[in-house]
N, C-alpha and C. Protein backbone atom coordinates (compact mmCIF):
# COMPACT_ATOMS: atom_id res chain seq x y z
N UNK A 1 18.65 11.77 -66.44
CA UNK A 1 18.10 13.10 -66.59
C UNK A 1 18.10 13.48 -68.07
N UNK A 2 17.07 14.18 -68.74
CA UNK A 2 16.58 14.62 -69.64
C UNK A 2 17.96 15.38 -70.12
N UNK A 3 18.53 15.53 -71.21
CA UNK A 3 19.41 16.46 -71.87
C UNK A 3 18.89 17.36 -72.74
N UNK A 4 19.22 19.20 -72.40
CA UNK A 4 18.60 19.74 -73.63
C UNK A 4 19.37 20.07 -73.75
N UNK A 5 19.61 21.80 -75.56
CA UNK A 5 20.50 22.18 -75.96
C UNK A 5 20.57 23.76 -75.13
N UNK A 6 21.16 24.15 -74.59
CA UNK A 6 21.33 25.48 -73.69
C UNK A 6 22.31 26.13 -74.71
N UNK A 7 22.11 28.14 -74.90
CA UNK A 7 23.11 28.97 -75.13
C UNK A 7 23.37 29.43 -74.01
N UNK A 8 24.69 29.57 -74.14
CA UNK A 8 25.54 30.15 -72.71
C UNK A 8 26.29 31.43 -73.82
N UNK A 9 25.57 32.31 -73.54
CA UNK A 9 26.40 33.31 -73.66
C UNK A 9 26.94 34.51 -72.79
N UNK A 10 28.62 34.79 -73.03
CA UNK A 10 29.17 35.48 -72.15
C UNK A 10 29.63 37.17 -72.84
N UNK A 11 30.86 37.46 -71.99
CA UNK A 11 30.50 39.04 -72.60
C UNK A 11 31.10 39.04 -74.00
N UNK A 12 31.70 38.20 -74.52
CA UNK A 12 32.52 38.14 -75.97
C UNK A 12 32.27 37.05 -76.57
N UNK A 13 31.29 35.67 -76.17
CA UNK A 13 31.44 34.29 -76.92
C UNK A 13 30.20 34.01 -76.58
N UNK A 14 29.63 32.98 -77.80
CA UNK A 14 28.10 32.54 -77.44
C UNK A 14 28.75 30.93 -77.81
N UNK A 15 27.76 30.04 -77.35
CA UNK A 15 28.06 28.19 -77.35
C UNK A 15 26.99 27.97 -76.80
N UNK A 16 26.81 26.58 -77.49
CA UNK A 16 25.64 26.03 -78.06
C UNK A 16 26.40 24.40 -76.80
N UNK A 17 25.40 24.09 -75.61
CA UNK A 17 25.81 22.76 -74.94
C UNK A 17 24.88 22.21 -74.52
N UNK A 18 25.38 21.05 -74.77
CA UNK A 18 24.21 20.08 -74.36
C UNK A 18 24.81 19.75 -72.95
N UNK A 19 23.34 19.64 -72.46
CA UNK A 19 23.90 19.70 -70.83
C UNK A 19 21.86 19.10 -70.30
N UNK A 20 22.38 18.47 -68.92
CA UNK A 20 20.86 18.52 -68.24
C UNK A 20 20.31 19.24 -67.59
N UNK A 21 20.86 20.37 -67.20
CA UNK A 21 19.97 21.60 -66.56
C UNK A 21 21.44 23.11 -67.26
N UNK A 22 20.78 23.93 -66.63
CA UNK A 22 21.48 25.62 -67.35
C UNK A 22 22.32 25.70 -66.40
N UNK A 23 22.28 25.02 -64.88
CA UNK A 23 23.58 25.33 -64.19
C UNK A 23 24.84 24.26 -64.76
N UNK A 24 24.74 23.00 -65.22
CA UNK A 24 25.70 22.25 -66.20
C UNK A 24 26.11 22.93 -66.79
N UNK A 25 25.75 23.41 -68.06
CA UNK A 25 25.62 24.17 -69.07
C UNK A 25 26.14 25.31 -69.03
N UNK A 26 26.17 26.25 -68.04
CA UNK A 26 27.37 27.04 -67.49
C UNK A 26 28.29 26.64 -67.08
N UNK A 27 28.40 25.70 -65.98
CA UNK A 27 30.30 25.42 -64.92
C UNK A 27 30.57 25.09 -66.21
N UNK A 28 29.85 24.14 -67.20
CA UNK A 28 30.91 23.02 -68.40
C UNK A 28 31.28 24.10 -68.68
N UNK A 29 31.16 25.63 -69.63
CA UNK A 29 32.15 27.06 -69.78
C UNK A 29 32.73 27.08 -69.15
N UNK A 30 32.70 27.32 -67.79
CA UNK A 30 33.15 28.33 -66.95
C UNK A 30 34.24 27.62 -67.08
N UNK A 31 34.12 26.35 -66.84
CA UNK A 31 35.34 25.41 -66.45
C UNK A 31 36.39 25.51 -67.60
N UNK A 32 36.20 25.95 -68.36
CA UNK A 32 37.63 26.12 -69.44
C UNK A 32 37.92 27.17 -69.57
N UNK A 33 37.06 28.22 -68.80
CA UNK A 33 38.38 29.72 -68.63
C UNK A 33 38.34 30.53 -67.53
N UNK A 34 37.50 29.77 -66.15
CA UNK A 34 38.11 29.77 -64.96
C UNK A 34 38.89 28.95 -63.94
N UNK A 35 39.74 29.37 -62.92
CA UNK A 35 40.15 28.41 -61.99
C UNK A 35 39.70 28.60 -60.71
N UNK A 36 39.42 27.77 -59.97
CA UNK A 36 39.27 28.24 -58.23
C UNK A 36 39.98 26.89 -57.38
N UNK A 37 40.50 27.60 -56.87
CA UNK A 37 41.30 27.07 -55.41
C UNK A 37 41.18 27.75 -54.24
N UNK A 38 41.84 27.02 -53.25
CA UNK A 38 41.09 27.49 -51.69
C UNK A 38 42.30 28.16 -51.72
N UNK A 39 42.27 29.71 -51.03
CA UNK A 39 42.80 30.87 -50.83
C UNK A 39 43.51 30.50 -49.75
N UNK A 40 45.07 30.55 -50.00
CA UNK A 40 45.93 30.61 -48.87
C UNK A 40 45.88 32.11 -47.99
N UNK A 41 47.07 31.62 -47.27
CA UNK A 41 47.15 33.13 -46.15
C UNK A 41 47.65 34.27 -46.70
N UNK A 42 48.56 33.87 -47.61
CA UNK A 42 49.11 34.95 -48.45
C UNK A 42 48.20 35.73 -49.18
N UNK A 43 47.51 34.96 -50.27
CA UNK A 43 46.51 35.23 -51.22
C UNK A 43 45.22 36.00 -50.51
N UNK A 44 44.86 35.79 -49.50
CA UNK A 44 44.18 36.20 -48.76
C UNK A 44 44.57 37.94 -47.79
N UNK A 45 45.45 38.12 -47.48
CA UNK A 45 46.36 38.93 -46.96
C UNK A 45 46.66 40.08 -48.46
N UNK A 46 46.92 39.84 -49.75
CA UNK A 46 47.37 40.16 -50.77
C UNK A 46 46.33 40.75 -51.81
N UNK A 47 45.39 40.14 -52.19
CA UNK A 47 44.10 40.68 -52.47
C UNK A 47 43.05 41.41 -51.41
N UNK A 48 43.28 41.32 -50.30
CA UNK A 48 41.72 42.02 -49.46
C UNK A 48 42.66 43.77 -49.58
N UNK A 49 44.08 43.62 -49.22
CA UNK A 49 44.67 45.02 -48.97
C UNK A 49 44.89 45.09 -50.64
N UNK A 50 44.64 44.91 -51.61
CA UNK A 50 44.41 45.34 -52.96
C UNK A 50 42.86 45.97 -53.31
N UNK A 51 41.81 45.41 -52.01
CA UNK A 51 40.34 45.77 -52.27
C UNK A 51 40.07 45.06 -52.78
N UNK A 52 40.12 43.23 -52.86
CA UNK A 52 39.22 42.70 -53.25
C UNK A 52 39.02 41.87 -52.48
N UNK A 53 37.08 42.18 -52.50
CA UNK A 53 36.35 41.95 -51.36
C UNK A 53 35.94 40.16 -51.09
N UNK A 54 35.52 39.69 -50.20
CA UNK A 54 35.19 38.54 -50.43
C UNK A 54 33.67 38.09 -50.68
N UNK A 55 33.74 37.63 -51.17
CA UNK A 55 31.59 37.20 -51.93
C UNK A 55 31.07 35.82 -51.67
N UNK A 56 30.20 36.12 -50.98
CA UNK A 56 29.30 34.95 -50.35
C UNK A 56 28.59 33.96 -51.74
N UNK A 57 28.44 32.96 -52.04
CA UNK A 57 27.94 32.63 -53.21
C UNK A 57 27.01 31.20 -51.97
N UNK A 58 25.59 31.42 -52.35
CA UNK A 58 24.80 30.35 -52.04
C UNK A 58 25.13 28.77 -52.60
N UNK A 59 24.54 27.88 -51.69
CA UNK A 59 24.31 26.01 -52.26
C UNK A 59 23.82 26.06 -53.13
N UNK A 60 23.99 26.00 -54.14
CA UNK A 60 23.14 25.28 -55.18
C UNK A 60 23.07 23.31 -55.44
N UNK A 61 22.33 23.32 -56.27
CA UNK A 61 22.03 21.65 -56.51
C UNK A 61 23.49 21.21 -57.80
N UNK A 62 24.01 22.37 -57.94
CA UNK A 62 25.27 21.94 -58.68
C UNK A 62 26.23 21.99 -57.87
N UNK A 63 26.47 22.45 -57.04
CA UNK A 63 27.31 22.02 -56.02
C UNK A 63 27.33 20.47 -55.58
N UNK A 64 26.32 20.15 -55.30
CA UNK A 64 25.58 18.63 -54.78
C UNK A 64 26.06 17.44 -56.16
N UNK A 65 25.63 18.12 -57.21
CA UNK A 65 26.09 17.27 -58.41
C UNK A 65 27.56 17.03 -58.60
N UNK A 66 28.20 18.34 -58.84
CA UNK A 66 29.64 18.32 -59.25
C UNK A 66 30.59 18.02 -57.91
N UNK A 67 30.25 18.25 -56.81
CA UNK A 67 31.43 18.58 -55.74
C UNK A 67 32.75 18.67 -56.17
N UNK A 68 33.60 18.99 -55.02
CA UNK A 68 34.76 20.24 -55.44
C UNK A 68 35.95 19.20 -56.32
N UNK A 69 36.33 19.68 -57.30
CA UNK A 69 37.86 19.53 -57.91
C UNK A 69 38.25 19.22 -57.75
C-alpha cells in the first residue's frame, strides 16, 4: 500500500506521519497517549454510577488491519 505524509492534529499537538491511510495515521497517535482494555465488572459497575455512559463505535477497515492488542 501506497504511503503518504498525514497531519494529525489534536487539541494541544500537531505531527507530521507517515502512514498508508488517515485511520493509521491516527491509532499510530492515539496509541502513545491512549489505553483500552476490556472493562471488568468492577470498572463497569464504577464508572456507569459515576455517569459514564457507554459508546457504540462502528467496524472500521482498521479494525480488520490492526486487530486487538
Amino acid at each position: 500500500m501506497k504511503e503518504r505524509i498525514y497531519v494529525v492534529r489534536g487539541p494541544n499537538t500537531t505531527h507530521l506521519v507517515n502512514a498508508p491511510s488517515k485511520a493509521s495515521a491516527i491509532a499510530f497517535i492515539a496509541d502513545s497517549q491512549f489505553t483500552a482494555d476490556v472493562a471488568s465488572q468492577m470498572d463497569l459497575v464504577n464508572l456507569l454510577t459515576d455517569g459514564i455512559k457507554v459508546e457504540f463505535a462502528r467496524v472500521s477497515n482498521l479494525d480488520l488491519e490492526l486487530g486487538d492488542k
